[in-house]
Protein backbone atom coordinates (compact mmCIF):
# COMPACT_ATOMS: atom_id res chain seq x y z
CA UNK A 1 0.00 0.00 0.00
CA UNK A 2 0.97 3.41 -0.82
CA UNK A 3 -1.54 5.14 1.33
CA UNK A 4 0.62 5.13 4.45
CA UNK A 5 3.58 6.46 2.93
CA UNK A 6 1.75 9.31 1.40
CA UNK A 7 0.44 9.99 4.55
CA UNK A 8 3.55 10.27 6.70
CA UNK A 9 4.93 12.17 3.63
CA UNK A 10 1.92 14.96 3.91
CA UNK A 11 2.62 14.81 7.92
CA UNK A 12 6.63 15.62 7.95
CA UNK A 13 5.82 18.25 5.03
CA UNK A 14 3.00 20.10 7.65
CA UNK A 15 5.77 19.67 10.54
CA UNK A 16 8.15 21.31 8.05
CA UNK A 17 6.04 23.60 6.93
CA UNK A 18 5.23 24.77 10.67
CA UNK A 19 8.58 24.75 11.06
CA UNK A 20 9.80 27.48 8.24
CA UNK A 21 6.59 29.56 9.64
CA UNK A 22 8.47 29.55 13.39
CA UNK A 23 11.63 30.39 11.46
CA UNK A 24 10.93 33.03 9.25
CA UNK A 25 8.19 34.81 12.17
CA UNK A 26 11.52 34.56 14.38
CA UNK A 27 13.42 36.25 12.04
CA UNK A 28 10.99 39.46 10.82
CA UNK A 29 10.55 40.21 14.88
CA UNK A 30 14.47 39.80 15.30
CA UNK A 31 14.89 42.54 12.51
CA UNK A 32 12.10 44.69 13.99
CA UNK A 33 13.86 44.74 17.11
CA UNK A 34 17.06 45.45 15.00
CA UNK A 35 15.32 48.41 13.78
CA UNK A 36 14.08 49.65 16.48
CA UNK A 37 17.04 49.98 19.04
């Protein structure tokens, strides 16, 4: 069956996708804070 693989695929590619959302919302409120000091 390919079922299962597609959806452990679809899972890590949400966790990733969370992930580069935490990243890059990290990153725009470290340069705010750059620009405002």
């Amino acid at each position: 069956m390919i079922l299962p693989m597609l959806l452990q695929s679809n899972e890590r590619s949400k966790v990733e996708f969370r992930h580069n959302n935490e990243r890059a919302l990290s990153y725009f409120t470290k340069d705010d804070k750059k620009k405002s000091s």
